[in-house]
C-alpha atoms as a PDB file:
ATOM      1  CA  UNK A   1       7.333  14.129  15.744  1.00  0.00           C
ATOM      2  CA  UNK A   2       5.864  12.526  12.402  1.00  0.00           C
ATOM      3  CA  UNK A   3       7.904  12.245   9.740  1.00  0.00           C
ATOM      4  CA  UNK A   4       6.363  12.242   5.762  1.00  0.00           C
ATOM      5  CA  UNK A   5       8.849  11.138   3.097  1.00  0.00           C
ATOM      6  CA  UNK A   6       7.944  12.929  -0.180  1.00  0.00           C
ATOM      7  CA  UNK A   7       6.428  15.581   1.344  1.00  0.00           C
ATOM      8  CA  UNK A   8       7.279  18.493  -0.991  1.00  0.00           C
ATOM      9  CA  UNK A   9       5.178  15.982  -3.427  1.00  0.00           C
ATOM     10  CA  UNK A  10       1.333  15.433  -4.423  1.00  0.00           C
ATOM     11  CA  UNK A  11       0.246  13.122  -1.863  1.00  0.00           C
ATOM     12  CA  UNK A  12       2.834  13.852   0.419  1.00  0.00           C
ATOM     13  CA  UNK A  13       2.212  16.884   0.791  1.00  0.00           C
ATOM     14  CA  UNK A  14      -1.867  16.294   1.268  1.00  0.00           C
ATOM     15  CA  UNK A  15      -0.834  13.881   3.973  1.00  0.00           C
ATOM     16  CA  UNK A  16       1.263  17.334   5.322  1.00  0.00           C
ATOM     17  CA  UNK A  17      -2.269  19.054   5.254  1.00  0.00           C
ATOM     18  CA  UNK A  18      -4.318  16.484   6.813  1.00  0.00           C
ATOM     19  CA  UNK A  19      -2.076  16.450   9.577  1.00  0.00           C
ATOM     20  CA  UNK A  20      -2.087  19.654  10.032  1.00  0.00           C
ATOM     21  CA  UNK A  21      -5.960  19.618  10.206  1.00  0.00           C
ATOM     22  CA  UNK A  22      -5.294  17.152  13.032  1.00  0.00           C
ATOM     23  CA  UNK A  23      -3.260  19.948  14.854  1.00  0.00           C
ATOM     24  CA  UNK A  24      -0.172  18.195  14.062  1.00  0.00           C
ATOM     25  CA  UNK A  25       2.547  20.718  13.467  1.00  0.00           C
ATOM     26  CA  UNK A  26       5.772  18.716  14.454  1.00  0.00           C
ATOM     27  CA  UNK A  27       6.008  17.200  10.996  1.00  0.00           C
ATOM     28  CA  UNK A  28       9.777  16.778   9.741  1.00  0.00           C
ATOM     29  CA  UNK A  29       9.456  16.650   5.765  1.00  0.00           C
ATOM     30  CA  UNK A  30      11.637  15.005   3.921  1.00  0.00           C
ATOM     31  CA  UNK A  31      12.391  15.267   0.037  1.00  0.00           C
ATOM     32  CA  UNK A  32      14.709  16.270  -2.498  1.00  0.00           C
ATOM     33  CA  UNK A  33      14.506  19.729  -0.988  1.00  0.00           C
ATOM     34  CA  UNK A  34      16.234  20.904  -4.340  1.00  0.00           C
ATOM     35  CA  UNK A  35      12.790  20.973  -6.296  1.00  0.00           C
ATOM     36  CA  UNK A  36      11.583  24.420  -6.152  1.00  0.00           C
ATOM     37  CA  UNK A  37       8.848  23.445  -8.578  1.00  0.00           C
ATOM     38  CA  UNK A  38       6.947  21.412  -5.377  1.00  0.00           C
ATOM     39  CA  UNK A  39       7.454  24.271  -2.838  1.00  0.00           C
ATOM     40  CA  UNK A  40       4.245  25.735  -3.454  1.00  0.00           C
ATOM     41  CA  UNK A  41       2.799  22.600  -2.047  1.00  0.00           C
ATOM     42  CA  UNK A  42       4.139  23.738   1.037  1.00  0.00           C
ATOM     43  CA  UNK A  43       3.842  26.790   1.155  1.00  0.00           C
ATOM     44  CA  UNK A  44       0.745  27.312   3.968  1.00  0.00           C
ATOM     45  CA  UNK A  45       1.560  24.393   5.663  1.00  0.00           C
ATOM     46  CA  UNK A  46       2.832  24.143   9.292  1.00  0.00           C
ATOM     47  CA  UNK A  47       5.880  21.994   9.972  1.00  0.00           C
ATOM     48  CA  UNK A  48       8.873  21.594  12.214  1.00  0.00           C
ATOM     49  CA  UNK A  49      11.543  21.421   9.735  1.00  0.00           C
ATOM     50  CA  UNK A  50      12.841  19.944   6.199  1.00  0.00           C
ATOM     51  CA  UNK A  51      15.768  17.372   5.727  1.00  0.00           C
ATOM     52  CA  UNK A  52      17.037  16.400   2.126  1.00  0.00           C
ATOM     53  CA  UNK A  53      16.509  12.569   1.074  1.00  0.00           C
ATOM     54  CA  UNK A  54      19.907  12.147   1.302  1.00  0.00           C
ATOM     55  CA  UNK A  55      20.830  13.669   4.621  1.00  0.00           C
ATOM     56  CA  UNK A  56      17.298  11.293   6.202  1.00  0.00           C
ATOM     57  CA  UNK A  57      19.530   8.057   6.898  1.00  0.00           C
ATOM     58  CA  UNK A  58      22.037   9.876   8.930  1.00  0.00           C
ATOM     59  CA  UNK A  59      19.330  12.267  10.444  1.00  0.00           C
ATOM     60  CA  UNK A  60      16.906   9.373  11.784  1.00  0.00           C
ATOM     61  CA  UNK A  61      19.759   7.884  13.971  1.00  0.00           C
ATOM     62  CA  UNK A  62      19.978  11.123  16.058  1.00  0.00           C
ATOM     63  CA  UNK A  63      16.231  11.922  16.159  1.00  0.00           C
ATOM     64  CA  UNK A  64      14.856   8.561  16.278  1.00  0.00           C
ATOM     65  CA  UNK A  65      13.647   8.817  20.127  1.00  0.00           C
ATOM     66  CA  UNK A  66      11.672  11.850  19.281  1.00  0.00           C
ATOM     67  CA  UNK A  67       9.782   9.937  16.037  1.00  0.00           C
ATOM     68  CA  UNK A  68       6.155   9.220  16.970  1.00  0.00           C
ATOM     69  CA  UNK A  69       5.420   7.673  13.171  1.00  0.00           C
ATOM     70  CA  UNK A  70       7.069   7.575   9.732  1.00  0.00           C
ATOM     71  CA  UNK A  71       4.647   7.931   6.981  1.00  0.00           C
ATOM     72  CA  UNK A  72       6.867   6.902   4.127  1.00  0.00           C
ATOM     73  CA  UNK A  73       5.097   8.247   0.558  1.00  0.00           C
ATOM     74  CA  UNK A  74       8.050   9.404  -1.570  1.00  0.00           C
ATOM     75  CA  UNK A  75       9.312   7.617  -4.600  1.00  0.00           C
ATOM     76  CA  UNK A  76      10.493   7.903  -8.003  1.00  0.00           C
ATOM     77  CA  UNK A  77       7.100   7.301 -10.202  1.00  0.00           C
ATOM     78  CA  UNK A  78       7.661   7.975 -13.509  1.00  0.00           C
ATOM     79  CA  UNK A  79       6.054   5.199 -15.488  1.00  0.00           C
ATOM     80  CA  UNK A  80       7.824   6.369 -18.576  1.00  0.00           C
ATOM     81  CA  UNK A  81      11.155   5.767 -17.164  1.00  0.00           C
ATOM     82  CA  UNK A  82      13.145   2.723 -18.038  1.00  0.00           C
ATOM     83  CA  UNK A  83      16.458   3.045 -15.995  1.00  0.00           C
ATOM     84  CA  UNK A  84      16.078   0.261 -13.411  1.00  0.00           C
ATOM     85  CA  UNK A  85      19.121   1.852 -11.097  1.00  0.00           C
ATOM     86  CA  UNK A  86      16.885   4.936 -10.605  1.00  0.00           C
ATOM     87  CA  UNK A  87      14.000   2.343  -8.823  1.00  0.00           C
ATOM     88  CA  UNK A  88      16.478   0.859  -7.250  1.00  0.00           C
ATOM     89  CA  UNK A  89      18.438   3.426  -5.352  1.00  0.00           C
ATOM     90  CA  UNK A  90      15.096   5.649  -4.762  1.00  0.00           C
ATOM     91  CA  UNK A  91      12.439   3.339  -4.468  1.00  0.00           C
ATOM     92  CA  UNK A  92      13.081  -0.337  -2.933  1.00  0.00           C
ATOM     93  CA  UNK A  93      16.891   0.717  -1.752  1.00  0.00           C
ATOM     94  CA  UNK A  94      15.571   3.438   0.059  1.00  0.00           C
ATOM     95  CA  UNK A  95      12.498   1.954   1.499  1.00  0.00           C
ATOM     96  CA  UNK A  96      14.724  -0.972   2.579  1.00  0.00           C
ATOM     97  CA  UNK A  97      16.454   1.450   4.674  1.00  0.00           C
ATOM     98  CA  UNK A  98      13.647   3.444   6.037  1.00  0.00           C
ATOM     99  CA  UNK A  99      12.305  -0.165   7.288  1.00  0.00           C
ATOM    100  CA  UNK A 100      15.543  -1.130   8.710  1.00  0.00           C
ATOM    101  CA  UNK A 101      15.277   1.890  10.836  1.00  0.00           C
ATOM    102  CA  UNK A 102      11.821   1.902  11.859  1.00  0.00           C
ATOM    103  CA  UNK A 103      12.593  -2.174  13.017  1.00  0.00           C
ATOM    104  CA  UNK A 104      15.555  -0.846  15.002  1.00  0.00           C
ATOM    105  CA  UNK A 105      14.014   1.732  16.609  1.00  0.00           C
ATOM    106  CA  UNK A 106      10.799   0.414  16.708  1.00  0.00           C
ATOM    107  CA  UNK A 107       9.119   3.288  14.941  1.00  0.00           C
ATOM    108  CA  UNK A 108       5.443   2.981  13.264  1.00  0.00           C
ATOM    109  CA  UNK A 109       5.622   2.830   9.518  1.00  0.00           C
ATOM    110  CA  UNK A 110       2.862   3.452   6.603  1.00  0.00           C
ATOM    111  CA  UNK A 111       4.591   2.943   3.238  1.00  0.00           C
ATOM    112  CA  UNK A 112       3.485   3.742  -0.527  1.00  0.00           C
ATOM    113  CA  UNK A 113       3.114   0.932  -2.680  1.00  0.00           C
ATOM    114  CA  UNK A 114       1.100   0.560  -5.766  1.00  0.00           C
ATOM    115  CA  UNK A 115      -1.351  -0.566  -7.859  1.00  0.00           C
ATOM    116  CA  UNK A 116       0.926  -0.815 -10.773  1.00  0.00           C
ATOM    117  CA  UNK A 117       1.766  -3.883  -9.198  1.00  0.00           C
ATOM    118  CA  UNK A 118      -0.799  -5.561 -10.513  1.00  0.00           C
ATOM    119  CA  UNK A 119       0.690  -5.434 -13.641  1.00  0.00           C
ATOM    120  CA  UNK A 120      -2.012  -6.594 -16.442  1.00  0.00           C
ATOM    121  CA  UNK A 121      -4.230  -8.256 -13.751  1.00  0.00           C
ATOM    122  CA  UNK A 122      -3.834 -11.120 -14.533  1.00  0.00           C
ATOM    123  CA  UNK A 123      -4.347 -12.432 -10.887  1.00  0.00           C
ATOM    124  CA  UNK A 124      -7.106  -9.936  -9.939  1.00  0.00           C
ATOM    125  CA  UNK A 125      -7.215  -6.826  -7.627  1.00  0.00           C
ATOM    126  CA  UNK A 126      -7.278  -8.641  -4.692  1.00  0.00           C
ATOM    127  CA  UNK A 127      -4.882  -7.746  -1.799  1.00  0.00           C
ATOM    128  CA  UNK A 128      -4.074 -10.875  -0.478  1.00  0.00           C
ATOM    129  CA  UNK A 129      -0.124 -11.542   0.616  1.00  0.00           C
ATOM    130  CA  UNK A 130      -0.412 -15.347  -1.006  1.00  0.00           C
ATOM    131  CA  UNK A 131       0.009 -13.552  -4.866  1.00  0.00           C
ATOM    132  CA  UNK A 132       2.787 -10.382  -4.282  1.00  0.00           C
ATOM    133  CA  UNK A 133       5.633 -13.329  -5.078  1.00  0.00           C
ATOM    134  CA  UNK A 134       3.506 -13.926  -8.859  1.00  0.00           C
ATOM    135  CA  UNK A 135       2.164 -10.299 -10.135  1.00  0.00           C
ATOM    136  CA  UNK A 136       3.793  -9.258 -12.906  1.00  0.00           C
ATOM    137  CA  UNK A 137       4.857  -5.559 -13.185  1.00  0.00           C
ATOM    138  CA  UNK A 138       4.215  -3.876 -16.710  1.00  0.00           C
ATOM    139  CA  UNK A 139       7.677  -1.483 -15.977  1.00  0.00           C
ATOM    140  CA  UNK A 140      10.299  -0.903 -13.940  1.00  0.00           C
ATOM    141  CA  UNK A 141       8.044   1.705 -11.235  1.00  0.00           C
ATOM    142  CA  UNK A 142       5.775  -0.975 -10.710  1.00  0.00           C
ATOM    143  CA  UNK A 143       8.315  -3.880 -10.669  1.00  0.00           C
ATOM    144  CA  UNK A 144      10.424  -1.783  -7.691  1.00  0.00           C
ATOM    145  CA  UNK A 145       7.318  -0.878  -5.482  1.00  0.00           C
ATOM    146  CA  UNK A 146       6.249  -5.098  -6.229  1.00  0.00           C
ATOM    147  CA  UNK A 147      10.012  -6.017  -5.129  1.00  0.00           C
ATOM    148  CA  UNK A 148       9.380  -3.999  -1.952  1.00  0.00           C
ATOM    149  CA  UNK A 149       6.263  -5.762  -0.994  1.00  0.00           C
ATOM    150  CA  UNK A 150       8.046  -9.375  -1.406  1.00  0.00           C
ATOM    151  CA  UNK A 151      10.699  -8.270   0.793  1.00  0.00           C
ATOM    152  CA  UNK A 152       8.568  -7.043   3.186  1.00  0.00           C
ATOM    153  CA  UNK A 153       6.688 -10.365   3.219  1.00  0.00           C
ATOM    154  CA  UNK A 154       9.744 -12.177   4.282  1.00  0.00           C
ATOM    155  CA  UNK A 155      10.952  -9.938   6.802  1.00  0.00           C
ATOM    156  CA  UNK A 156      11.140 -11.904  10.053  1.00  0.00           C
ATOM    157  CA  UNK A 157      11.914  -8.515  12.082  1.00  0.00           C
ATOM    158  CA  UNK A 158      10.076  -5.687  11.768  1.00  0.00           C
ATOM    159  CA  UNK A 159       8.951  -2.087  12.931  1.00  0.00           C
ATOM    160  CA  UNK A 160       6.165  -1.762  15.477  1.00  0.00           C
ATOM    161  CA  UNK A 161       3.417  -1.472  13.246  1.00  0.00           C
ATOM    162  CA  UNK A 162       3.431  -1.358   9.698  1.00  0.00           C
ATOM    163  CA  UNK A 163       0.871  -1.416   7.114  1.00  0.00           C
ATOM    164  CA  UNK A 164       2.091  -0.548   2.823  1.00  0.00           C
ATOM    165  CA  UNK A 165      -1.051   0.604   0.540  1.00  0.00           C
ATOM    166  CA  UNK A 166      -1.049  -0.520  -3.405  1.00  0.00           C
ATOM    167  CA  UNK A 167      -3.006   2.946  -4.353  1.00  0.00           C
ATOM    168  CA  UNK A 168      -5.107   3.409  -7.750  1.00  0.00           C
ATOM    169  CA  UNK A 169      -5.522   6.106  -9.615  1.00  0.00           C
ATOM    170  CA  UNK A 170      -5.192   9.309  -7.647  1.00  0.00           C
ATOM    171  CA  UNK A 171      -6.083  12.057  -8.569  1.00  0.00           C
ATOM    172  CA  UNK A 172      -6.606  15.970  -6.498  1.00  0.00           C
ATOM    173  CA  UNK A 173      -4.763  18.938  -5.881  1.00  0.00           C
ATOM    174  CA  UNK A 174      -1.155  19.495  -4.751  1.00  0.00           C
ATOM    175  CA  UNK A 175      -0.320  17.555  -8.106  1.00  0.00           C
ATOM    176  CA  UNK A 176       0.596  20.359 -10.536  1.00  0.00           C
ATOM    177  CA  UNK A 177       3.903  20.287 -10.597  1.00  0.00           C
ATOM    178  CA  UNK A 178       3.663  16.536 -11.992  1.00  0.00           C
ATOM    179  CA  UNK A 179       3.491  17.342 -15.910  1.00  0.00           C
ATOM    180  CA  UNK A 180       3.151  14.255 -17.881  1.00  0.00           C
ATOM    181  CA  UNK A 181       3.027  12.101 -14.830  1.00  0.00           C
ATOM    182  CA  UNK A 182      -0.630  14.078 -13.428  1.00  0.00           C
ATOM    183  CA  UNK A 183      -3.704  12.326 -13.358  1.00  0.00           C
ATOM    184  CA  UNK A 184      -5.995  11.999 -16.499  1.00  0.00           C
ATOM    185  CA  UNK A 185      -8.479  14.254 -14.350  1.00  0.00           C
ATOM    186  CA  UNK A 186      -5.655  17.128 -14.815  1.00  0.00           C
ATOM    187  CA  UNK A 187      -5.054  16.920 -18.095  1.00  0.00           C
ATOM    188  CA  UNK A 188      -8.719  16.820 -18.859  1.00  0.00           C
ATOM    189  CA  UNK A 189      -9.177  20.320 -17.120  1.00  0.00           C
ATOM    190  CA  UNK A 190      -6.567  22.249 -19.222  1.00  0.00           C
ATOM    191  CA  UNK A 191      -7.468  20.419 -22.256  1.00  0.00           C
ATOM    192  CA  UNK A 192     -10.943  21.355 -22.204  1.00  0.00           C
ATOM    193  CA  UNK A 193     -10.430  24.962 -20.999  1.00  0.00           C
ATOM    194  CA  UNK A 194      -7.945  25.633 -23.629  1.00  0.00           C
ATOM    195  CA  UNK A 195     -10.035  23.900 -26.254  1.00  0.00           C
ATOM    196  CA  UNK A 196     -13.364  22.690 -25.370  1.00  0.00           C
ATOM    197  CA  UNK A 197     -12.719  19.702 -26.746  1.00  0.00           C
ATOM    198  CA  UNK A 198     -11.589  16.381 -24.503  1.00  0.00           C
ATOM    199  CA  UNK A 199      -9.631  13.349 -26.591  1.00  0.00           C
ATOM    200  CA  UNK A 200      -9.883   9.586 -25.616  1.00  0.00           C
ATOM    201  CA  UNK A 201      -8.159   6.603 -26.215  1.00  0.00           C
ATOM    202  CA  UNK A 202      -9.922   4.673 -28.832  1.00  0.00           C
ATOM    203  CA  UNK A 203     -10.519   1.016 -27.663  1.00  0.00           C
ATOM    204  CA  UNK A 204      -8.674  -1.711 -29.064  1.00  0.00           C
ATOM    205  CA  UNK A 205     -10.734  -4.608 -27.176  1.00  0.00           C
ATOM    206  CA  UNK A 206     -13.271  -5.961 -29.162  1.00  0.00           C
ATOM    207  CA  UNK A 207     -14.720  -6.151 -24.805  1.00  0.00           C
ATOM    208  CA  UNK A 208     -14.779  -2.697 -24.350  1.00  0.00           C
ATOM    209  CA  UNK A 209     -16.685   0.488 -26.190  1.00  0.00           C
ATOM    210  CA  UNK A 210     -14.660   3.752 -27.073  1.00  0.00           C
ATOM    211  CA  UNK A 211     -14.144   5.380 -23.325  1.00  0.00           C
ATOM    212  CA  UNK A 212     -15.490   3.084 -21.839  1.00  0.00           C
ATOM    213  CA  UNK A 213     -12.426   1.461 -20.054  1.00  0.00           C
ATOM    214  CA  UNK A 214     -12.217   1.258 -16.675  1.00  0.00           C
ATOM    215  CA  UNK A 215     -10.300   2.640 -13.826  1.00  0.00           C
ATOM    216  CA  UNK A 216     -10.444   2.826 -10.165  1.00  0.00           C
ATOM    217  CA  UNK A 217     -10.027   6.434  -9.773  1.00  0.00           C
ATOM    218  CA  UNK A 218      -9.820   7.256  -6.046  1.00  0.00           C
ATOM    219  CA  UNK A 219      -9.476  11.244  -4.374  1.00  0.00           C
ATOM    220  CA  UNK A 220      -6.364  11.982  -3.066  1.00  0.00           C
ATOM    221  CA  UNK A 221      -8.304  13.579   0.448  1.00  0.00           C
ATOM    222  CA  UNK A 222      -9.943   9.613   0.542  1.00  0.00           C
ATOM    223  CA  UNK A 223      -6.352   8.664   0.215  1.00  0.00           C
ATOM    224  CA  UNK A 224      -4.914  11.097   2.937  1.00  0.00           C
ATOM    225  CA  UNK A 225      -8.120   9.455   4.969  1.00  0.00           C
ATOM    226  CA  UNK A 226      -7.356   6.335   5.245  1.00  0.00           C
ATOM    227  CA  UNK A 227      -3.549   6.702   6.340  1.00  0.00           C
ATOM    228  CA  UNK A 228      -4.440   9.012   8.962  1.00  0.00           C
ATOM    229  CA  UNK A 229      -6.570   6.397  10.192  1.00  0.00           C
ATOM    230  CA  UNK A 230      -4.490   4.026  10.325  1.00  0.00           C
ATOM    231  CA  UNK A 231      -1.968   5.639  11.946  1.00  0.00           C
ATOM    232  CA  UNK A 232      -4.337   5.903  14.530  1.00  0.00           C
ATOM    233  CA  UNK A 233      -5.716   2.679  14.772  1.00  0.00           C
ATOM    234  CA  UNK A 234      -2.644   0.238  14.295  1.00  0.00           C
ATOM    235  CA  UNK A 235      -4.502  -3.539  14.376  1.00  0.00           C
ATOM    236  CA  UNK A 236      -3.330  -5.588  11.576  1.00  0.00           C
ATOM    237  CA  UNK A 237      -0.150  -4.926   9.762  1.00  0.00           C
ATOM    238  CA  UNK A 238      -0.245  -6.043   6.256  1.00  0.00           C
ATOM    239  CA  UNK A 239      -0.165  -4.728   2.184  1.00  0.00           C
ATOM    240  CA  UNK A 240      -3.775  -3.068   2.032  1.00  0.00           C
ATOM    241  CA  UNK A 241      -5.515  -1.789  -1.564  1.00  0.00           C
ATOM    242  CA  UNK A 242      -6.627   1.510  -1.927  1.00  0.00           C
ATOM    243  CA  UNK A 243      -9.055   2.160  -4.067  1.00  0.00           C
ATOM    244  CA  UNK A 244     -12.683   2.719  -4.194  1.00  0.00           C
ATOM    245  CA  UNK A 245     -13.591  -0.223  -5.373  1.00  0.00           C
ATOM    246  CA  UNK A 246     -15.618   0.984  -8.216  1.00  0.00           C
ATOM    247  CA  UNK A 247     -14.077   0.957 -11.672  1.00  0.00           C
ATOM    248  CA  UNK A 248     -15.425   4.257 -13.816  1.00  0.00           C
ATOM    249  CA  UNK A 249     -14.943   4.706 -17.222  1.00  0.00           C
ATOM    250  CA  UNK A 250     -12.825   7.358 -18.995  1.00  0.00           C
ATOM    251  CA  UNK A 251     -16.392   8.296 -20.574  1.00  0.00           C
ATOM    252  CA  UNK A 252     -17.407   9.249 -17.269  1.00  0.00           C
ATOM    253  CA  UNK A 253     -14.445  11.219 -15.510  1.00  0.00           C
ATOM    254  CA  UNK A 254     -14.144  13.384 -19.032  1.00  0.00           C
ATOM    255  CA  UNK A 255     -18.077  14.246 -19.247  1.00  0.00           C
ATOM    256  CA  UNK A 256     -17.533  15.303 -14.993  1.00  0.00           C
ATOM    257  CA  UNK A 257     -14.670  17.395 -16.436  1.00  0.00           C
ATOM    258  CA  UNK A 258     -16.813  19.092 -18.973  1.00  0.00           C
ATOM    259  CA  UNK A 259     -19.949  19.368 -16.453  1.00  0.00           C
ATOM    260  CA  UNK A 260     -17.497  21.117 -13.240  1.00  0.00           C
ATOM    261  CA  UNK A 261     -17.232  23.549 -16.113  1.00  0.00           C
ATOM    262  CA  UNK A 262     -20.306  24.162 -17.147  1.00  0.00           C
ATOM    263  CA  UNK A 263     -19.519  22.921 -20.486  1.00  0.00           C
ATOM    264  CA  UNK A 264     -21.117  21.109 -23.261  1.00  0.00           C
ATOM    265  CA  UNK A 265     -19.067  17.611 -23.679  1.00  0.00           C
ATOM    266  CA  UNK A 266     -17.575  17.535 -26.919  1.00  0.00           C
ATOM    267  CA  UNK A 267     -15.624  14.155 -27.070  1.00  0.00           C
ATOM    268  CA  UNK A 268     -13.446  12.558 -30.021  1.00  0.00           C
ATOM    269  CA  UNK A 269     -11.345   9.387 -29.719  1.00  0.00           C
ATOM    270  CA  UNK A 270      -7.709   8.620 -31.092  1.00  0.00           C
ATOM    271  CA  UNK A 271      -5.799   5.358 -31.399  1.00  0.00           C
ATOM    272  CA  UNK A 272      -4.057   4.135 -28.725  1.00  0.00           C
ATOM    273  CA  UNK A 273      -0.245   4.519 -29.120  1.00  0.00           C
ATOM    274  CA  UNK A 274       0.996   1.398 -30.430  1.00  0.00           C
ATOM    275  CA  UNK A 275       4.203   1.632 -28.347  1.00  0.00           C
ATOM    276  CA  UNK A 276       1.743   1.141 -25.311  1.00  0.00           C
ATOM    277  CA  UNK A 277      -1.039  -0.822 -26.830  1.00  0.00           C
ATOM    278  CA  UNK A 278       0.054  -4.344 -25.559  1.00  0.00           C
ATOM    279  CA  UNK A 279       0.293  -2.731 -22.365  1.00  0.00           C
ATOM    280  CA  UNK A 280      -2.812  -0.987 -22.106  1.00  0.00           C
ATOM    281  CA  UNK A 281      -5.127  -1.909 -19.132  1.00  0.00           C
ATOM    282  CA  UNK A 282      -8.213  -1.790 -19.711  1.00  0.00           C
ATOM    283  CA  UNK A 283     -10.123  -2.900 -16.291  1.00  0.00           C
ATOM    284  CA  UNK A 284      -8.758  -1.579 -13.187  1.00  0.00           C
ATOM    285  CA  UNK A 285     -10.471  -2.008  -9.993  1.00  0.00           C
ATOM    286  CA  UNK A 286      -9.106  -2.891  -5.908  1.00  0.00           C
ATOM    287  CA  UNK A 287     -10.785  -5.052  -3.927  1.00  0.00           C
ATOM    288  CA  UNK A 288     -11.591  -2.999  -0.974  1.00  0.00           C
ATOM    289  CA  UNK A 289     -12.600  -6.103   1.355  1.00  0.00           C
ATOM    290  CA  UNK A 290      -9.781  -6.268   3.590  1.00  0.00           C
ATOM    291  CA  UNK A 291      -9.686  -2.475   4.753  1.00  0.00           C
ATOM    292  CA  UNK A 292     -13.416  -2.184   5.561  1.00  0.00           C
ATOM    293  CA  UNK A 293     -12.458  -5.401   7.343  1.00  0.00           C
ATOM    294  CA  UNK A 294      -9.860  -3.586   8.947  1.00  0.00           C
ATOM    295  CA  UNK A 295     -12.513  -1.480  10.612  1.00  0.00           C
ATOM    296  CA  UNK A 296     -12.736   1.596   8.077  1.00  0.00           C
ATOM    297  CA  UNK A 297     -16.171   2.789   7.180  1.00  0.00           C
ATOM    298  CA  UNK A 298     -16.007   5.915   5.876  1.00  0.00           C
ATOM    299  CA  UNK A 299     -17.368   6.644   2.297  1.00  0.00           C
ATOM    300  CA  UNK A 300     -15.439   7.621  -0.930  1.00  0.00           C
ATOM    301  CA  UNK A 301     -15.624  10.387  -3.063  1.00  0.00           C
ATOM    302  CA  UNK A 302     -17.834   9.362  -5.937  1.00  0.00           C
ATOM    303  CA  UNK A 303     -15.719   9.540  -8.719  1.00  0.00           C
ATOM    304  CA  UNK A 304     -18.741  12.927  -9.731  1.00  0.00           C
ATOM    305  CA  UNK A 305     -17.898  14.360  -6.144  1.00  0.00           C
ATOM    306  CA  UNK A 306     -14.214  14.068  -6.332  1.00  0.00           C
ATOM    307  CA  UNK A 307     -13.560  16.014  -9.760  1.00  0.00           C
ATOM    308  CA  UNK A 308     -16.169  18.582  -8.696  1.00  0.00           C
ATOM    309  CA  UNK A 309     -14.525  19.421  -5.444  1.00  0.00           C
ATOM    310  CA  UNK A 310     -11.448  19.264  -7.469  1.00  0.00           C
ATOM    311  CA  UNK A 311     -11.796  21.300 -10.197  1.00  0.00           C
ATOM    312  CA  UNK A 312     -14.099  23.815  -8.466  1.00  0.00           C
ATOM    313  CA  UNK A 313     -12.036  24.414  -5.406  1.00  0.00           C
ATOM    314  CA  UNK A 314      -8.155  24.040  -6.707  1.00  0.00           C
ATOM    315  CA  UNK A 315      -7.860  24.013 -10.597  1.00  0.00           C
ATOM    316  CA  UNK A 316     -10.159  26.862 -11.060  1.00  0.00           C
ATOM    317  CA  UNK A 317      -8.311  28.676  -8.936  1.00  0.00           C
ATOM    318  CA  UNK A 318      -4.506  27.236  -8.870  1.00  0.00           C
ATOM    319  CA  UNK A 319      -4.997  26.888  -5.116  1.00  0.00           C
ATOM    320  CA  UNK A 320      -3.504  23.835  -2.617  1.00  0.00           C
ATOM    321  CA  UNK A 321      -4.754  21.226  -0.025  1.00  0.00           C
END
């Protein structure tokens, strides 16, 4: 059996799909089975059964000789929230524990990090294990998925194979249920179907024009992609990027937006929040060196690609991966 933590979620369940795609249907999902707003993500998909978060723990130590892998991609990851106990019990106390049981039974693990480690970026986008112990975290999310990776780094036992991913910006379907928290290709869809219009952040860095900062957004089927991958091919544990490796501008994923619509672009800008502007990044972009080292070749989604498939195939229609 595979187990996917956060599977009810947006890139759980896509992880749930592409699975499935790989005939595997003896997938035990695991989430906080109380959100009916995330069943629909579900509801097509073909799975052994559910178990609450909070029944896993207890679960895992009677099943663990049937677990094949542990794909572990659910978290608490609201930027916006500032209670460190919440990333603390959900996000490194919990992935302490799913690691402590994938060591003792010597279970294959994939885990979520982020790139919101990264914090500014001040040290780069570059994957290497010598600079987890020095990022700097902007909030609390990114400062619990950063704590993670250092005590990962200094584990001396651990599972089989493991291998944690800092992801970008992703973006796809399966993520409506997110709100607030959805990806900036989401919110351009509804805003320019309900108004025709698409707002951007103004820029604030004398560096950068209006829209034109930079992100590394990445499709959440590239995503899915890669883990499947390496669940299959299970070389060189480690903390991998995962990104594309290009950085787009805002500029560009709005005027997509309008084109997947068949819309003329009408863009305006508006200042930046000041309770955000000192935190504002305004380069993103992962090195990808280290996982095409790993052995992966295939190609991303262009950024064009990605919000076409997107909005054509899923938000036009409300339908899932």
């Amino acid at each position: 059996m595979i187990i996917v933590t956060g599977a009810l979620g947006f890139i759980g369940s896509a992880m749930v799909s592409r699975l499935n795609q790989a005939g595997r249907n003896d997938l035990i999902l695991v989430d906080d089975l109380s959100r009916t707003d995330k069943l629909a993500n579900i509801k097509n998909k073909s799975f052994h059964s559910q178990v609450h978060r909070n029944d896993f723990e207890k679960w895992i130590d009677s099943h663990a000789n049937e677990t094949d892998f542990i794909f572990h991609l659910g978290a608490r990851t609201d930027t916006a929230e500032f209670d460190k106990s919440v990333f603390d019990r959900l996000n490194l106390n919990y992935s302490k524990m799913i690691w402590d049981k994938c060591t003792k039974y010597e279970i294959p693990l994939i885990y979520a990090s982020s790139a919101a480690t990264y914090g500014m970026g001040e040290l780069g986008y570059d994957d290497s294990h010598d600079i987890v112990e020095k990022l700097k975290p902007l909030n609390p999310y990114g400062e619990s998925k950063n704590e993670f990776d250092k005590w990962v780094l200094k584990q001396t036992a651990t599972p089989s194979f493991w291998a944690g991913f800092k992801f970008f910006n992703v973006y796809g379907p399966n993520e409506y249920h997110k709100s607030r928290m959805a990806s900036v290709v989401f919110h351009a869809y509804h805003q320019i179907s309900k108004t025709g219009k698409m707002k951007l952040f103004r820029s604030h860095h004398p560096d950068f024009e209006d829209g034109k900062q930079l992100r590394d957004f990445i499709y959440v089927k590239d995503v899915v992609e890669v883990l499947f991958y390496f669940m299959q091919h299970r070389n060189a544990p480690g903390i991998y990027n995962l990104g594309t490796g290009k950085a787009r501008a805002f500029l560009d994923l709005a005027l997509a937006v309008f084109k997947s619509l068949d819309k003329e672009p009408d863009i305006t800008y508006i200042d930046t929040p000041v309770d955000i502007r000192d935190k504002y990044q305004y380069f993103t972009e992962a090195n990808m060196q280290k996982l095409r080292n790993y052995g992966y070749s295939q190609v991303f989604h262009s950024l064009e690609d990605g919000i076409y498939d997107y909005v054509t195939h899923y938000l036009k229609k409300g339908s899932y991966y």
